[in-house]
Protein backbone atom coordinates (compact mmCIF):
# COMPACT_ATOMS: atom_id res chain seq x y z
CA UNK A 1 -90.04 194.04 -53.25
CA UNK A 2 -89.22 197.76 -54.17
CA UNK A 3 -91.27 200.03 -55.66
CA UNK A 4 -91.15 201.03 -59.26
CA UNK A 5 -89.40 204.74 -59.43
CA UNK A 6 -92.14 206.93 -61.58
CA UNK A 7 -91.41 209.78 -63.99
CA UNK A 8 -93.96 212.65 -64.73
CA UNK A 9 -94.23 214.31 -67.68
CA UNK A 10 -95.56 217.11 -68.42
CA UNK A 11 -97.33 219.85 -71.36
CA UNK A 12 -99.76 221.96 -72.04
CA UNK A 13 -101.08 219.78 -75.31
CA UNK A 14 -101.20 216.19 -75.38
CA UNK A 15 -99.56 215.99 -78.76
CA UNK A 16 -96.68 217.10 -77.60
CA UNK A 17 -94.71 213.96 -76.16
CA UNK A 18 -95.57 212.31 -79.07
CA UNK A 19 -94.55 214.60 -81.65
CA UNK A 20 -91.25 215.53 -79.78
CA UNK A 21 -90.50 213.40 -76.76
CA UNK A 22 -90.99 209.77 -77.43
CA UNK A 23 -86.96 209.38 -77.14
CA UNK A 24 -86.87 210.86 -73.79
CA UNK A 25 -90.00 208.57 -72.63
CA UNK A 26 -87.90 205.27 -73.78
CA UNK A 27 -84.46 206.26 -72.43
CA UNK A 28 -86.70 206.79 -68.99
CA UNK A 29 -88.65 203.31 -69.51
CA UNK A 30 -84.95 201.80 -70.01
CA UNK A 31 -84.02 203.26 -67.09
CA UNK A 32 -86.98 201.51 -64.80
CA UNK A 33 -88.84 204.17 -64.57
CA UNK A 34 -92.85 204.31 -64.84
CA UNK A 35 -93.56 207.17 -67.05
CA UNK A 36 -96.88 209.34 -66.85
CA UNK A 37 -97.66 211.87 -68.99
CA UNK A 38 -99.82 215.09 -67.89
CA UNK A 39 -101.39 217.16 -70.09
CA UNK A 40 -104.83 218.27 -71.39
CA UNK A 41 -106.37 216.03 -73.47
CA UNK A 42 -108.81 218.33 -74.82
CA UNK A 43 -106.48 219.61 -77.12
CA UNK A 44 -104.38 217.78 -78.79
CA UNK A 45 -101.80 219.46 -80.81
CA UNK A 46 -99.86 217.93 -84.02
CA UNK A 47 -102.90 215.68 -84.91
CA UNK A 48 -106.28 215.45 -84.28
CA UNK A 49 -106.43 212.54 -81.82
CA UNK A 50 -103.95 210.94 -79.01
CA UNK A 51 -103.86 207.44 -80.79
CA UNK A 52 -100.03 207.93 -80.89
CA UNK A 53 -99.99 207.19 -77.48
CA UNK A 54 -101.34 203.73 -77.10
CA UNK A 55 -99.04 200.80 -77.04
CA UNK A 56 -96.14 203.14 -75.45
CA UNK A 57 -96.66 202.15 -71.80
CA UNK A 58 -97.29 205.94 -70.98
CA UNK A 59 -99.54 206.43 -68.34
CA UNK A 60 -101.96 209.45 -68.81
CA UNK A 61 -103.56 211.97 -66.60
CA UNK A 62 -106.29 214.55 -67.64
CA UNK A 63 -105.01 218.36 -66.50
CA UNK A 64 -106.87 221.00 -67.52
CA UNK A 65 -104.21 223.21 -68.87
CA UNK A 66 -104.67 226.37 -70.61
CA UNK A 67 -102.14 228.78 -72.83
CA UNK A 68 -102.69 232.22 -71.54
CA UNK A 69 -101.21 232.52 -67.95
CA UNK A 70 -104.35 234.89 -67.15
CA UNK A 71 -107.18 232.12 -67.27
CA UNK A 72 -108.75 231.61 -64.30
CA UNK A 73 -108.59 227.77 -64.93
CA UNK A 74 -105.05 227.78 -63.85
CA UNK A 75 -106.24 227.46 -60.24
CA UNK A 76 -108.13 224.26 -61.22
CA UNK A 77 -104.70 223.45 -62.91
CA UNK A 78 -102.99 223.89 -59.97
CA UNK A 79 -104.68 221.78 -57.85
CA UNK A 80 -105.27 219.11 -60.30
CA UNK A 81 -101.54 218.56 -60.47
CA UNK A 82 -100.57 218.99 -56.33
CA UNK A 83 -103.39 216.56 -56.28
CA UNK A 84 -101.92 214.20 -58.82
CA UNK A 85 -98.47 214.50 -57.74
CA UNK A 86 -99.70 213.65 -53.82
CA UNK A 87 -101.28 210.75 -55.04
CA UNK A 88 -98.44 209.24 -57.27
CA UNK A 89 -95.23 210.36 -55.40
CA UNK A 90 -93.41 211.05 -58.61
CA UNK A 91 -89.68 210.58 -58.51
CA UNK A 92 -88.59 212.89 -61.36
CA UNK A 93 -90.51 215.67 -63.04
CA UNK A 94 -89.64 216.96 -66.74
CA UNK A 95 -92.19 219.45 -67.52
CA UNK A 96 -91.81 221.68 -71.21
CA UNK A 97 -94.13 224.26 -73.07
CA UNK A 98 -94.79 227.72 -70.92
CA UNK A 99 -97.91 226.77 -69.22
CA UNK A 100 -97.11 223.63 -68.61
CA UNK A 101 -93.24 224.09 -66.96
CA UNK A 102 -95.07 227.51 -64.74
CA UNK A 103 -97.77 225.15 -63.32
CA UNK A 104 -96.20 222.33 -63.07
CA UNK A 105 -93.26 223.53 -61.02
CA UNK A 106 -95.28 225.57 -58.66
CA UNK A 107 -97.09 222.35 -57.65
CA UNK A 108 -94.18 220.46 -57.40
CA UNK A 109 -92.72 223.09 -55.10
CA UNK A 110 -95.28 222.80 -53.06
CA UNK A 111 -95.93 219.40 -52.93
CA UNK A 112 -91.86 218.78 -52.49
CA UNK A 113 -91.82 216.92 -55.42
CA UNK A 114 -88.41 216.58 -57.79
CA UNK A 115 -85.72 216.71 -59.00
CA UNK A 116 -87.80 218.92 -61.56
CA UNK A 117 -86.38 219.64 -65.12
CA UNK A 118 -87.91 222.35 -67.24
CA UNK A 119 -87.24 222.39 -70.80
CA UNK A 120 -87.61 225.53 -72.76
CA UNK A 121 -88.66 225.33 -76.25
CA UNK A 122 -88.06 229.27 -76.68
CA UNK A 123 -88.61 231.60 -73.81
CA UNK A 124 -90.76 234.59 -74.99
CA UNK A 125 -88.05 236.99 -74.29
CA UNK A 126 -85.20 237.55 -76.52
CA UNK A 127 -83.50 239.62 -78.79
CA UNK A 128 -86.55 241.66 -80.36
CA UNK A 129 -89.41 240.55 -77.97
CA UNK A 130 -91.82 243.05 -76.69
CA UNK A 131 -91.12 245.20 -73.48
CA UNK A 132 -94.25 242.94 -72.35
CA UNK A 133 -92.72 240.11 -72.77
CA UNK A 134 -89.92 240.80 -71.13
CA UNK A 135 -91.77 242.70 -68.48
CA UNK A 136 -93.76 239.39 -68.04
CA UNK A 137 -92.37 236.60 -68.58
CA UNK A 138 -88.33 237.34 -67.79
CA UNK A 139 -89.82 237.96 -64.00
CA UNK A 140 -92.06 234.61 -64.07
CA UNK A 141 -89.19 232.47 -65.46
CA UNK A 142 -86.40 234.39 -63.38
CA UNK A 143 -88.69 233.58 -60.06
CA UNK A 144 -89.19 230.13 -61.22
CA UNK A 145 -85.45 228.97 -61.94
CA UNK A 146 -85.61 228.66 -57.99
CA UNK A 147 -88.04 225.84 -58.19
CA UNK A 148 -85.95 224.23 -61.14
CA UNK A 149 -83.38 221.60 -60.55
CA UNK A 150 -82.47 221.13 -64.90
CA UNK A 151 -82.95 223.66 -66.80
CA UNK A 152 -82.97 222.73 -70.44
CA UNK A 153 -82.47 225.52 -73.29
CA UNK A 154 -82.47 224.44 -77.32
CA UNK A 155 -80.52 227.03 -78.68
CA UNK A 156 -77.79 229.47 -77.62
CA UNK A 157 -79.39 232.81 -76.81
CA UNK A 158 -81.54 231.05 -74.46
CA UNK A 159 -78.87 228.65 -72.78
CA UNK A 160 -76.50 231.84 -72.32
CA UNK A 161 -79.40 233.98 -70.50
CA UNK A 162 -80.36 231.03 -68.12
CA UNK A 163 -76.27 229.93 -67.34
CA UNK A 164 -75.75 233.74 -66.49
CA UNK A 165 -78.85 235.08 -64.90
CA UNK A 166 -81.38 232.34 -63.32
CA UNK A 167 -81.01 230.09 -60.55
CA UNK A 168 -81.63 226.04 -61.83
CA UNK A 169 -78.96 224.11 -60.40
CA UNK A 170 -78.34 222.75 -63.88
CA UNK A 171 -78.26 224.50 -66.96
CA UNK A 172 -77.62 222.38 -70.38
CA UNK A 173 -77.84 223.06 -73.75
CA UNK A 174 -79.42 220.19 -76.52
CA UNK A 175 -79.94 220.75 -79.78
CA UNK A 176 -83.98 220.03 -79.73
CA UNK A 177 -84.85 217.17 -80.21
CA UNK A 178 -82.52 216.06 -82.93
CA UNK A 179 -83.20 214.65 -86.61
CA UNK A 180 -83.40 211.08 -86.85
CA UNK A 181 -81.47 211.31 -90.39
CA UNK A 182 -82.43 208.09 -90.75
CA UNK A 183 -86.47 208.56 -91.71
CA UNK A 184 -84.91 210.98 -94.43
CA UNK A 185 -86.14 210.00 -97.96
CA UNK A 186 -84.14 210.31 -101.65
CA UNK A 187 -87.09 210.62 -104.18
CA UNK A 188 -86.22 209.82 -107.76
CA UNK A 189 -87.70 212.17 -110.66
CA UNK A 190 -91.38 209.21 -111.12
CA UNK A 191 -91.24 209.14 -107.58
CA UNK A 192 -91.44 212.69 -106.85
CA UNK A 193 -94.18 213.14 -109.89
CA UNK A 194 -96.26 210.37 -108.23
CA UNK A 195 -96.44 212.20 -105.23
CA UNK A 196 -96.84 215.56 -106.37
CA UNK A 197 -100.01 213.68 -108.41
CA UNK A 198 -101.06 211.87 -105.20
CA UNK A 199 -101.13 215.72 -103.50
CA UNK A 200 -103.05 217.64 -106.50
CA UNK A 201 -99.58 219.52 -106.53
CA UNK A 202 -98.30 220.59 -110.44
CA UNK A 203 -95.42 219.17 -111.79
CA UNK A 204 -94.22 221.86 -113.87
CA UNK A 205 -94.23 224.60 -110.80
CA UNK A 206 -91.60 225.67 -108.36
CA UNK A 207 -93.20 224.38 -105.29
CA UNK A 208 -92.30 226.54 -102.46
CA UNK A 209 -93.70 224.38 -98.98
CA UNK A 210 -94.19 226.03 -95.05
CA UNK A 211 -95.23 223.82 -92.62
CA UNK A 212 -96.36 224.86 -88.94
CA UNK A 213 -99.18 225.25 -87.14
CA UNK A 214 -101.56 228.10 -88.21
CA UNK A 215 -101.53 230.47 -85.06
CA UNK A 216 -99.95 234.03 -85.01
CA UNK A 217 -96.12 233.03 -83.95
CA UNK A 218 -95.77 230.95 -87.22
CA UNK A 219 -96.75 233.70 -89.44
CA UNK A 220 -98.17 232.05 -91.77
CA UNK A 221 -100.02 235.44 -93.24
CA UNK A 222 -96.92 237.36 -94.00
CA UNK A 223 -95.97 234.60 -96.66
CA UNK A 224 -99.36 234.31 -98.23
CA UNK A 225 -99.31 238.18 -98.80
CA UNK A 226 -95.77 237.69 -100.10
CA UNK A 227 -97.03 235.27 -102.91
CA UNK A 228 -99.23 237.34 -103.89
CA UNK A 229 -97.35 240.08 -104.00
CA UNK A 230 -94.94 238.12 -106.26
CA UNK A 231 -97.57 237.01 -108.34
CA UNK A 232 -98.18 240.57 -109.13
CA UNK A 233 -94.34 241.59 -109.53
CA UNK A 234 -93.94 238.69 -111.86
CA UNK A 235 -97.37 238.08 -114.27
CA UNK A 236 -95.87 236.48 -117.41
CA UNK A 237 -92.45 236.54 -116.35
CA UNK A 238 -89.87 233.99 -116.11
CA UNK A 239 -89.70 233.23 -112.70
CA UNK A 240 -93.80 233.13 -112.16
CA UNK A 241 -94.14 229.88 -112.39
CA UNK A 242 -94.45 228.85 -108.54
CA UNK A 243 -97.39 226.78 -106.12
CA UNK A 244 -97.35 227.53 -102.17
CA UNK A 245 -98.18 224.60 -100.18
CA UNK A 246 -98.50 225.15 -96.55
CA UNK A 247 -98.68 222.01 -93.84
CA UNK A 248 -100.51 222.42 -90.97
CA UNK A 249 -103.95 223.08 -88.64
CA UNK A 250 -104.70 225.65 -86.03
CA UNK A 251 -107.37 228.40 -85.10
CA UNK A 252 -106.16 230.43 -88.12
CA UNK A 253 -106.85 228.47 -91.03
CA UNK A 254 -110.14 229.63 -92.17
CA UNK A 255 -108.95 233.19 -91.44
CA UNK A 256 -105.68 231.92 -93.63
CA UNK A 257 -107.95 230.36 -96.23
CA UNK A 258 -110.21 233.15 -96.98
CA UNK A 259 -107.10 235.62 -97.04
CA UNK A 260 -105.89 233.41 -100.31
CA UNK A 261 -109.17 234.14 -101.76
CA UNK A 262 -109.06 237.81 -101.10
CA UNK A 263 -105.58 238.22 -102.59
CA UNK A 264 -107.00 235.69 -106.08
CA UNK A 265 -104.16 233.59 -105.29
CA UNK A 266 -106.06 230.76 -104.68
CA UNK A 267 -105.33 228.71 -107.85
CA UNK A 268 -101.58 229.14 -106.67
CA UNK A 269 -102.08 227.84 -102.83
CA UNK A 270 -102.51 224.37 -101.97
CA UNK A 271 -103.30 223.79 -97.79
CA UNK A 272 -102.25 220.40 -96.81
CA UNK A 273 -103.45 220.45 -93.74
CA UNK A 274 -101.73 218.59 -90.93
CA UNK A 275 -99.27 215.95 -92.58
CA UNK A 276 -98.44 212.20 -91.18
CA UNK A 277 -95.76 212.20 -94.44
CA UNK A 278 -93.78 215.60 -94.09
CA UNK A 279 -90.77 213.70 -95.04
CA UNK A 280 -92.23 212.39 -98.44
CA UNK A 281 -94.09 216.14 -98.66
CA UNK A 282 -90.51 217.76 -98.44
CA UNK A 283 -89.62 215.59 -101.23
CA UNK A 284 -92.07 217.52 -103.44
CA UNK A 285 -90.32 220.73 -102.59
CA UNK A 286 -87.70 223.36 -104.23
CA UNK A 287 -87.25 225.69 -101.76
CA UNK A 288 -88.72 225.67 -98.06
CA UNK A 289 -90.19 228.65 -96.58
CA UNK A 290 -90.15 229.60 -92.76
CA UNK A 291 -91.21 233.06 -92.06
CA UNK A 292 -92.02 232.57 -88.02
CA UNK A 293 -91.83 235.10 -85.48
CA UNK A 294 -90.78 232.98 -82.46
CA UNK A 295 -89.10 229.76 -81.98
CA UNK A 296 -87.18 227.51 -79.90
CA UNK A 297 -84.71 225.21 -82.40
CA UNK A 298 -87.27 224.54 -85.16
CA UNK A 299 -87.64 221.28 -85.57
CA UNK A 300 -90.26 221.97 -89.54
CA UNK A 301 -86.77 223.83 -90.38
CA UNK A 302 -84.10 221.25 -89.04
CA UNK A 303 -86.15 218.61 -91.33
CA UNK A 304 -86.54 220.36 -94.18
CA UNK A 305 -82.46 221.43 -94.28
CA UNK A 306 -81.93 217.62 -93.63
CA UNK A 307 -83.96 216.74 -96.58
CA UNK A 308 -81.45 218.74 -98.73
CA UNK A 309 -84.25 222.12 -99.45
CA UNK A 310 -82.38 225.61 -99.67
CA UNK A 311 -84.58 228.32 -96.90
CA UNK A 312 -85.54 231.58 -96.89
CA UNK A 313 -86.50 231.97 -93.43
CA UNK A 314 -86.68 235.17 -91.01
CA UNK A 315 -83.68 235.83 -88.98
CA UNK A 316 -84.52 234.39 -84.99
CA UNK A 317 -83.33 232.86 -82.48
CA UNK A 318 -83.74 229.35 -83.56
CA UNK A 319 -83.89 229.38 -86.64
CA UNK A 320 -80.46 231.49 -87.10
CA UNK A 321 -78.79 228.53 -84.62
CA UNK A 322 -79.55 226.39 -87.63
CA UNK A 323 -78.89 228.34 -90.57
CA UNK A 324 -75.40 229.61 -89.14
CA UNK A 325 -73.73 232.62 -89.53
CA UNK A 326 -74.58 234.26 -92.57
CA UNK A 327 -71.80 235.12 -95.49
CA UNK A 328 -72.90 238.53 -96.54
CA UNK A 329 -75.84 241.03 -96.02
CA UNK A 330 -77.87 243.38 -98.50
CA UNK A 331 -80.47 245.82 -97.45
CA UNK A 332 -82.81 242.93 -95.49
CA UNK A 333 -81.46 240.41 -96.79
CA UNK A 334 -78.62 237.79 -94.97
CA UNK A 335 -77.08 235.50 -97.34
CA UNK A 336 -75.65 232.33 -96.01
CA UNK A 337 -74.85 228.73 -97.59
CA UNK A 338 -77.81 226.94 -97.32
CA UNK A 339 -80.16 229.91 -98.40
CA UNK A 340 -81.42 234.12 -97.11
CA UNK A 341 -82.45 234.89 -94.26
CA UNK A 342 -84.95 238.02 -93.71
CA UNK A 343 -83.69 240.89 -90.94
CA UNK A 344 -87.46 241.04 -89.93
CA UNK A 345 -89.96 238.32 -89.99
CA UNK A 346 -92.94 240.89 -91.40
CA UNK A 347 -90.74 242.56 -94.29
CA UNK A 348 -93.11 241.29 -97.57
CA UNK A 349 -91.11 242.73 -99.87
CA UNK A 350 -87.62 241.42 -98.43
CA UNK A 351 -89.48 238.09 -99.36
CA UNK A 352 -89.90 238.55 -102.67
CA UNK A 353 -86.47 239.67 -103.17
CA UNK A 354 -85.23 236.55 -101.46
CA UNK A 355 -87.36 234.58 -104.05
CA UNK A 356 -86.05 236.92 -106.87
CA UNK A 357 -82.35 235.65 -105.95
CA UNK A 358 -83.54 232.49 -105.20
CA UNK A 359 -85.32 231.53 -108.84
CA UNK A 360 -83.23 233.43 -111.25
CA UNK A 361 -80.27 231.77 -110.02
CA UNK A 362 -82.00 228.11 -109.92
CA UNK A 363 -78.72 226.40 -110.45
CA UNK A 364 -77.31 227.55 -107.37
CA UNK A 365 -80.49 225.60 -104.88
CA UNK A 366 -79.04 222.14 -105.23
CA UNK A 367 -76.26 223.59 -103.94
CA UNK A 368 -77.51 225.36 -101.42
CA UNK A 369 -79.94 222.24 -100.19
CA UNK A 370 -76.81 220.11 -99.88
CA UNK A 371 -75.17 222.51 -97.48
CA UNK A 372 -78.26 222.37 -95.39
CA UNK A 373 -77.74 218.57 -95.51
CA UNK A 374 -74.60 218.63 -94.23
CA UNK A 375 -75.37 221.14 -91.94
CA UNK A 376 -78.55 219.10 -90.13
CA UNK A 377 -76.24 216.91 -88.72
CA UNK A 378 -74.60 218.95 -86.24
CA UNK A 379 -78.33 218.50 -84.62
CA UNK A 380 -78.87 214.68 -84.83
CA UNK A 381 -81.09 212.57 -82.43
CA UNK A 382 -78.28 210.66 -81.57
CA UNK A 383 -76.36 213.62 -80.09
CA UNK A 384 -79.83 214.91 -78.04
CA UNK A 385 -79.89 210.94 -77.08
CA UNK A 386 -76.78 210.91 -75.50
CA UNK A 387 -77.07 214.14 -73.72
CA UNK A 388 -80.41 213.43 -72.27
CA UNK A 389 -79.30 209.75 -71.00
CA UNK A 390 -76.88 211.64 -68.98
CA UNK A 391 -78.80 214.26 -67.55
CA UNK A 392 -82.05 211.75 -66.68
CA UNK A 393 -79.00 209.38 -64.79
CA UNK A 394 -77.41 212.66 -63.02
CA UNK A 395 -80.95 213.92 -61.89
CA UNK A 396 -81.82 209.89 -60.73
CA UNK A 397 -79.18 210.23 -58.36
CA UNK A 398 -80.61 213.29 -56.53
């Protein structure tokens, strides 16, 4: 009687897999394998809880992992995972998120454990990073291509640097992981109003929605001060009729909360919190706001173009991937079909001209929302499907 072949997954927050990966753990449970899923726990990310995971089959192992590569804690990491993967005798190891891919391939080095693939959801060096960053963590991921059979990249800056300068036997480019463009929703007019009712949202606003989580990278702050700032600009105008609602949790919300009171924006700034509905809550929106710093392929962005929403969003890696090349410039602004993007993710005022050319030009944002439609599907689920059904099969006969 043979043995059933295992698969290891593994991320620094449990909500990961969940949120992201739950394709990837089917295609592997078609494929016989038994699939376990490493992470910490503790601190689970997109939700509050790991309910998500009961009922998948997914096997789950406590690690303590930790963000900052300086924690001490990594050496109980380390060890918790050579000691896990001795005991299990994994036959395939997909590991994503920084913390998670560094530890987890040094213990499967040393524990001779593979094939090992390494997605990277954004490596924090790129066009614009710090000289730390690149001081940092271009050596640390350079080193650890050695110790990486698949290397995974989800958009094209990335997937260049690791095809040209690292060492994984495999580099491959997928686009995320996907839109499913079949959970996208078509609101009527009552059916929009019933929601907006449902969310304490007004009816009679331009309702401009962010959604990620509330830590530094997302820059949520930039676009609060940017309301406000708007506000100011606009008092009694024409285009001052607008309501922020941001989606998400994280460390910074209270600090993000109490900035909307400081500014006396707070009648004009709904928080959501984190969302089980996003694609009914983008259904609510006019015009989808995405100021991050950092990202990988966004996958808050992707949704929001699939759900037909024009963007103002900063101009990264990522996020430009999706938006495409843009059609014209001015100043800090890039114009392309499906919206603006902004030359620097901190510029305020670049902001509030995008909204400027956004709102007194509303006829142009259906438009603009449909092109972002059409767009989305050039990054589908089925396309990431297909790709990642090959790669799994190529690495299972290793």
């Amino acid at each position: 009687m043979s043995t059933k072949r295992k698969a290891l997954l593994a991320t620094t927050v449990s909500g990961f897999v969940p949120q992201f990966e739950m394709d990837n753990v089917r295609i592997l449970q078609n494929m016989g394998y038994e699939v376990h899923y490493a992470s910490n726990y503790n601190t689970p990310a997109y939700g509050k809880d790991n309910h998500r995971l009961d009922g998948t089959g997914v096997i789950r192992h406590q690690i303590d992992f930790v963000r900052s590569p300086f924690n001490p804690t990594n050496f109980t990491v380390y060890k918790q995972l050579r000691d896990l993967m001795k005991q299990e005798q994994f036959d395939l190891v997909h590991c994503h998120t920084p913390m998670g891919g560094v530890m987890t391939r040094l213990a499967a080095h040393a524990t001779r454990t593979g094939p090992v693939a390494y997605t990277a959801h954004g490596f924090h060096f790129f066009k614009g990073a710090s000289l730390i960053n690149w001081l940092f963590y271009y050596p640390m991921e350079w080193f650890l291509s050695r110790y990486t059979t698949q290397q995974l990249c989800i958009n094209r800056e990335d997937y260049e640097r690791a095809k040209k300068s690292f060492h994984a036997t495999y580099v491959d480019y997928i686009p995320g992981a996907g839109i499913n463009r079949s959970r996208i929703l078509n609101f009527d007019a009552e059916q929009i109003r019933k929601k907006k009712k449902e969310l304490g949202l007004p009816i009679d606003k331009w309702i401009l929605l962010s959604s990620g989580e509330m830590i530094k990278r997302k820059n949520h702050e930039t676009m609060i001060r940017t309301i406000a700032k708007y506000r100011t600009e606009h008092i009694d105008g024409e285009n001052s009729n607008i309501h922020y609602v941001i989606c998400g949790h994280g460390k910074l919300e209270t600090y993000l909360k109490e900035l909307v009171k400081r500014l006396g924006i707070s009648d004009i700034v709904t928080f959501l919190g984190y969302r089980d509905d996003m694609m009914e809550v983008y259904q609510t929106a006019d015009i989808f706001l995405f100021p991050s710093f950092q990202e990988g392929l966004p996958m808050a962005l992707l949704e929001a173009m699939a759900c037909g929403l024009p963007v103002i969003c900063s101009d990264i890696r990522g996020s430009s991937d999706l938006m495409g090349t843009p059609l014209s410039t001015a100043g800090d602004l890039e114009f392309c079909r499906g919206g603006i993007m902004v030359k620097k993710a901190d510029l305020v005022d670049a902001y509030c001209q995008a909204l400027d050319h956004m709102l007194a030009a509303p006829q142009n944002l259906k438009k603009m929302g449909s092109d972002n439609s059409s767009r989305s599907g050039m990054f589908t689920s089925e396309e990431v499907h297909a790709a990642m059904e090959f790669i799994y099969s190529r690495l299972s006969q290793l």
